[in-house]
Protein backbone atom coordinates (compact mmCIF):
# COMPACT_ATOMS: atom_id res chain seq x y z
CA UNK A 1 11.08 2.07 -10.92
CA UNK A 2 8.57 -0.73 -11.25
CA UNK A 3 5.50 -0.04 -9.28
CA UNK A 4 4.76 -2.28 -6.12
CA UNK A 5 1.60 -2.01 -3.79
CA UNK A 6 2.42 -0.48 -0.87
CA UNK A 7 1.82 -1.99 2.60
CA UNK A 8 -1.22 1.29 3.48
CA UNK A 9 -2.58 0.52 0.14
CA UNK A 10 -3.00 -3.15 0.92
CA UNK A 11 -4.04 -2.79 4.00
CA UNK A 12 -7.00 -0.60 2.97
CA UNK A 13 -8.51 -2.23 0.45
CA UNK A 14 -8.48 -5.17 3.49
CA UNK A 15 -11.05 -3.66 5.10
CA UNK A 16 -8.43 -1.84 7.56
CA UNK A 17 -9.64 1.07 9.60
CA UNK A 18 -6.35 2.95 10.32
CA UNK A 19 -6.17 6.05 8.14
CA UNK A 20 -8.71 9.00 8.53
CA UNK A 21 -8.23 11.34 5.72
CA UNK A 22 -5.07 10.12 4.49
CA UNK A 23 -2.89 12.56 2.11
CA UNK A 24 -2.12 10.89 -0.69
CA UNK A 25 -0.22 13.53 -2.78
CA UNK A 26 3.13 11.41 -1.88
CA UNK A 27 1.51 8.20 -4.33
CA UNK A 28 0.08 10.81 -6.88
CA UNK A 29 4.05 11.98 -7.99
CA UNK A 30 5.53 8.73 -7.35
CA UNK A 31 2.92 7.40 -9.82
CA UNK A 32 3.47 10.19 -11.94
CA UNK A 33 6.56 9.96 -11.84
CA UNK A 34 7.10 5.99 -12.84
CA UNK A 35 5.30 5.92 -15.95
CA UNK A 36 7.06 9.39 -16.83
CA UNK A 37 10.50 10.30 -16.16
CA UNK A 38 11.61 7.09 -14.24
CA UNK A 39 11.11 4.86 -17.37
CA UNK A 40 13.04 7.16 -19.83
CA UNK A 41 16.18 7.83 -17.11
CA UNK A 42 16.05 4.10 -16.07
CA UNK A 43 16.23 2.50 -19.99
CA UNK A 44 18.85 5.04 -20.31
CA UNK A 45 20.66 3.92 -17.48
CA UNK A 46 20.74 0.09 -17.79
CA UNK A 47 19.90 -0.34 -21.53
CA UNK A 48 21.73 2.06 -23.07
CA UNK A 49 24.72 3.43 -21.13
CA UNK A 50 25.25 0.27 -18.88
CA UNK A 51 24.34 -2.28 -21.78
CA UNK A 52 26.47 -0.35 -23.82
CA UNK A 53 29.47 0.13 -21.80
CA UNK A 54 29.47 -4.36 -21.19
CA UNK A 55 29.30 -5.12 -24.61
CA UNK A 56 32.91 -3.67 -24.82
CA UNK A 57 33.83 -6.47 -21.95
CA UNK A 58 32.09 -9.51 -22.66
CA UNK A 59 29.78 -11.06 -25.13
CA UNK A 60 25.92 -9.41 -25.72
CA UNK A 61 24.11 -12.19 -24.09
CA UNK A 62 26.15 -12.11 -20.91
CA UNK A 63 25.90 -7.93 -20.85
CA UNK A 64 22.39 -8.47 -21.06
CA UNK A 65 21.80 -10.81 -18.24
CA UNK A 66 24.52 -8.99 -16.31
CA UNK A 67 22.82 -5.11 -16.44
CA UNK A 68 19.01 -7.09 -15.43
CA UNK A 69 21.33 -8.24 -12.56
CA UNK A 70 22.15 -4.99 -11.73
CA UNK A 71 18.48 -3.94 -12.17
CA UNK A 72 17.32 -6.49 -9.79
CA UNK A 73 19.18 -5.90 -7.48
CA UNK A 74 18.57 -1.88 -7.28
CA UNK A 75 15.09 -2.79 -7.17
CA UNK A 76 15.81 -4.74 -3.45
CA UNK A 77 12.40 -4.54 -1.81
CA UNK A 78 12.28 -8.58 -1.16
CA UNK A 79 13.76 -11.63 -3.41
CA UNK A 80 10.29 -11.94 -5.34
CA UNK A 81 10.39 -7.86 -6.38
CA UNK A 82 14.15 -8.37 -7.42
CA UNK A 83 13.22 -11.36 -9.11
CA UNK A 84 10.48 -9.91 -11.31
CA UNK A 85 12.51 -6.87 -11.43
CA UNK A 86 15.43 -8.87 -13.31
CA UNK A 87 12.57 -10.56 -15.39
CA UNK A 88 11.68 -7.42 -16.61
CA UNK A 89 15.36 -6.01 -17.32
CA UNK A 90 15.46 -9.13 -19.55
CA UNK A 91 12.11 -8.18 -21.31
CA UNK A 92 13.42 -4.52 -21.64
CA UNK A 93 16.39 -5.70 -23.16
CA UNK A 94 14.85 -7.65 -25.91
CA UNK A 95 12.21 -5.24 -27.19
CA UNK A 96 15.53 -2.59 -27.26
CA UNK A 97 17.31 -5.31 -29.18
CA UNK A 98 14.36 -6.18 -31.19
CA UNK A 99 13.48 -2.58 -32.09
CA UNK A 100 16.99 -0.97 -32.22
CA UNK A 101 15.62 2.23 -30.34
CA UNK A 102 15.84 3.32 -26.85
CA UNK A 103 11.58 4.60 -27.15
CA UNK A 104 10.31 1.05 -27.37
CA UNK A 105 11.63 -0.08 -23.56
CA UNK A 106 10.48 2.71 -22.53
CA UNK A 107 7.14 2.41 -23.58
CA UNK A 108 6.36 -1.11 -22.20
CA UNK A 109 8.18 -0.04 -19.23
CA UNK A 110 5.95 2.96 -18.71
CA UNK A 111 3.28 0.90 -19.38
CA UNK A 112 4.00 -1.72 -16.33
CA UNK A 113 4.37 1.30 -14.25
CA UNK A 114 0.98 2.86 -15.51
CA UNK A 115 -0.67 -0.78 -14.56
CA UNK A 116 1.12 -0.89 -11.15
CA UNK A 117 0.39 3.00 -10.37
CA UNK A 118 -3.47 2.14 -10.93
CA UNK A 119 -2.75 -0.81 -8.29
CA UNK A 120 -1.56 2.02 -5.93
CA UNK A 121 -3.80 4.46 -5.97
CA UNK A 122 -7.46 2.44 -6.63
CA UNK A 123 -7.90 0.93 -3.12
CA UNK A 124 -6.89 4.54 -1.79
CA UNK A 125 -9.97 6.01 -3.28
CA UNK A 126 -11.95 2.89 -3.68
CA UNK A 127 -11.92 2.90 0.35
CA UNK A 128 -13.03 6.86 0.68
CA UNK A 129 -16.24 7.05 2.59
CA UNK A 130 -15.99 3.79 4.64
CA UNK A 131 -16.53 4.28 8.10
CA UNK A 132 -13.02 4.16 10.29
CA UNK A 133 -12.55 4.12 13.99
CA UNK A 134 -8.71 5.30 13.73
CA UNK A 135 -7.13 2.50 15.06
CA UNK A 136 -5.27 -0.18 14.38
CA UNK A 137 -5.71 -3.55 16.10
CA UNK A 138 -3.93 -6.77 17.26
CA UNK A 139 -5.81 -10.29 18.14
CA UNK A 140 -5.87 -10.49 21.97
CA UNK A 141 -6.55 -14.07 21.90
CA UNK A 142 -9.14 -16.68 21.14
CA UNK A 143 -12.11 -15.28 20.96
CA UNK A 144 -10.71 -12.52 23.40
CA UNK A 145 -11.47 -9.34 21.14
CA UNK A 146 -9.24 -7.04 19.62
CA UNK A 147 -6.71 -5.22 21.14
CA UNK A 148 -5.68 -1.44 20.26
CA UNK A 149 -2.35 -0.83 19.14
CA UNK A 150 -2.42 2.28 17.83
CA UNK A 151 -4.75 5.48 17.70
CA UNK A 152 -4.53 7.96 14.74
CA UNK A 153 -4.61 11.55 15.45
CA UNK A 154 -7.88 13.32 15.01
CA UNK A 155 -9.97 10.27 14.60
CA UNK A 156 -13.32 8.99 16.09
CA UNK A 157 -10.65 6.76 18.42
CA UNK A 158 -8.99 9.81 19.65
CA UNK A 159 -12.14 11.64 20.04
CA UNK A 160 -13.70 9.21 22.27
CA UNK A 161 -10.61 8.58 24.34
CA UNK A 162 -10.09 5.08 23.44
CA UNK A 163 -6.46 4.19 24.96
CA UNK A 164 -3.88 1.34 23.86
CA UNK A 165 -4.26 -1.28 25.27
CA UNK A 166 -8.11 -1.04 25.30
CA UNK A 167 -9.53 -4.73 24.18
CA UNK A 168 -13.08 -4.48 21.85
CA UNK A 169 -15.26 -7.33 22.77
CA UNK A 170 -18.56 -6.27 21.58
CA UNK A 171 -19.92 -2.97 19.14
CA UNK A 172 -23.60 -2.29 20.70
CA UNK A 173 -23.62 -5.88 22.51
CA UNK A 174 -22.68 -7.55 19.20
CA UNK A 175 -19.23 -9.90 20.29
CA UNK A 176 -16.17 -9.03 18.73
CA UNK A 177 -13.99 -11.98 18.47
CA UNK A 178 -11.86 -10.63 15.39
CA UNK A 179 -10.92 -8.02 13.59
CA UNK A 180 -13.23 -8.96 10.58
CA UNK A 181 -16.33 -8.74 12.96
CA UNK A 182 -15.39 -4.83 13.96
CA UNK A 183 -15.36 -3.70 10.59
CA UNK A 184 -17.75 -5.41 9.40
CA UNK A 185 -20.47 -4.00 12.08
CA UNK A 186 -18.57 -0.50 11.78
CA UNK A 187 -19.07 -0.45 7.41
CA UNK A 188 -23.11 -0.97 8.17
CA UNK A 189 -23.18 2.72 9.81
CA UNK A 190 -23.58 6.00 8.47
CA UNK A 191 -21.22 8.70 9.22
CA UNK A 192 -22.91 10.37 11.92
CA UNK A 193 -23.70 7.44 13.71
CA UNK A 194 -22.79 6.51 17.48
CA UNK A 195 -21.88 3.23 18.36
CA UNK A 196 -21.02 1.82 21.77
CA UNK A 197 -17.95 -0.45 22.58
CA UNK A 198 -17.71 -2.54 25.42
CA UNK A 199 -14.13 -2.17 26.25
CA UNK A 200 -11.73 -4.67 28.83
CA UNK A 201 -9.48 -1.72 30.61
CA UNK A 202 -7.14 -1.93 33.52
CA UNK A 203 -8.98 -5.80 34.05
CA UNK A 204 -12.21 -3.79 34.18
CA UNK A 205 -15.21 -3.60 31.42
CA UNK A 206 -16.34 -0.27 30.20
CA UNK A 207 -18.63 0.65 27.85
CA UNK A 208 -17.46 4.09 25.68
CA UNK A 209 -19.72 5.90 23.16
CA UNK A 210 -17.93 6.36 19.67
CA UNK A 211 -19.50 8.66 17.23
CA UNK A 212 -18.23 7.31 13.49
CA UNK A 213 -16.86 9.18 10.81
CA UNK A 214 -16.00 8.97 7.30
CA UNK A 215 -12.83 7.89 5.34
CA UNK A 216 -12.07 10.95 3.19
CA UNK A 217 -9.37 10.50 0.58
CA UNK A 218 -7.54 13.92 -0.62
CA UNK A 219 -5.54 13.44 -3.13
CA UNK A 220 -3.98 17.09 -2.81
CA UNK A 221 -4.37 18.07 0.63
C-alpha cells in the first residue's frame, strides 16, 4: 500500500474552497494503517510467499522482476503509480535479498508509507482556518467569472442560497475573472465577515450577502 495524495488533499492545499469541516478520520487509519500492518502483510505477500513460491519455477532474477510485476499492477491507480509501484517491489526485493530477513522490506517500506501519509494528511490541517465559501467552481469563460458547480451542505454557500449555476463576477465590486481572484479576496477575511457577490442568475445580475466562515479540520469527528 504505497501512499498517494489524494485528489481532496491536492485540491486543498490549492487554495480550493470546497470542504467545510471535512472528517478526516477515513485518512487518519488509512495512514495508520500503511506504515503499520499494510507493510508487514504486503512483504509477506510478494516477498516472501510469492517470491518464494517463483523461485521453484524459474530463475531468482526473473521471480523477482515477475512478483514487482504483480505489485505494480495491484497498485493500478494510473501507469506512473504502477510504475513507481514496480520500482519499489524491485527495491523491496533487494534490501530482502541483501539482508536475508523479511523485517528489513518492511521497514523501508513503512518508511515510504510514513513519508507519503505525512503528504496526506499536512495540507488537510495546514488548510484549517482558511476562509471557504462551500463551493466548488468551473471557468465560465474569458474573463466571464466563475461558475458554481457544486454547493456543500451546511456551508456559507448554502446558507446564503447561492444556486448552481450562479456565475461570481465580482466579491464587494472587486472583478472576478478566475478562480484564483475569489480565493484570494475570500483568504483576506476573518471568519465573521460578510462579503457581497455580484452574481449573473437566470441572465440577470444580483448582488447576495455571504457571511464567511472558517475551514475546521476534525480529525475524529
Amino acid at each position: 500500500m504505497l501512499m498517494s495524495l489524494p485528489v481532496f488533499a491536492k485540491h486543498l492545499s490549492d487554495g480550493g474552497d470546497v470542504l467545510y469541516k471535512p472528517v478526516i478520520i477515513a485518512p487518519v487509519i488509512y495512514c495508520l494503517v500503511g506504515f503499520t500492518l499494510a507493510p508487514v502483510a504486503e512483504e509477506m505477500l510478494y516477498r516472501a510467499v510469492l517470491y518464494g513460491s517463483l523461485r521453484r519455477w524459474m530463475k531468482p532474477v526473473f521471480a523477482a522482476l515477475l512478483q514487482a510485476l504483480v505489485f505494480g499492477v495491484m497498485h493500478r491507480y494510473g501507469l506512473l503509480y504502477m510504475s513507481i509501484a514496480f520500482a519499489s517491489g524491485l527495491l523491496f526485493m533487494v534490501v530482502y535479498l541483501w539482508r536475508q530477513t523479511l523485517w528489513s522490506p518492511i521497514l523501508v517500506h513503512g518508511l515510504i508509507n510514513a513519508v507519503g501519509a505525512i503528504s496526506l494528511l499536512a495540507p488537510l490541517l495546514a488548510a484549517s482556518g482558511n476562509m471557504v465559501l462551500g463551493i466548488s467552481m468551473e471557468d465560465a469563460g474569458p474573463r466571464a467569472g466563475e461558475r458554481v458547480t457544486a454547493i456543500m451542505p451546511g456551508t456559507a454557500a448554502e446558507a446564503a442560497k447561492l444556486r448552481v449555476g450562479d456565475v461570481i463576477t465580482a466579491i464587494d465590486s472587486l472583478p472576478i475573472h478566475q478562480a484564483i481572484d475569489l480565493r484570494r479576496i475570500i483568504r483576506a477575511h476573518k471568519s465573521g465577515d460578510t462579503i457581497h457577490l455580484t452574481l449573473v442568475r437566470g441572465g440577470q445580475s444580483v448582488e447576495v450577502a455571504v457571511k464567511l466562515r472558517a475551514l475546521r479540520t476534525h480529525i475524529l469527528w
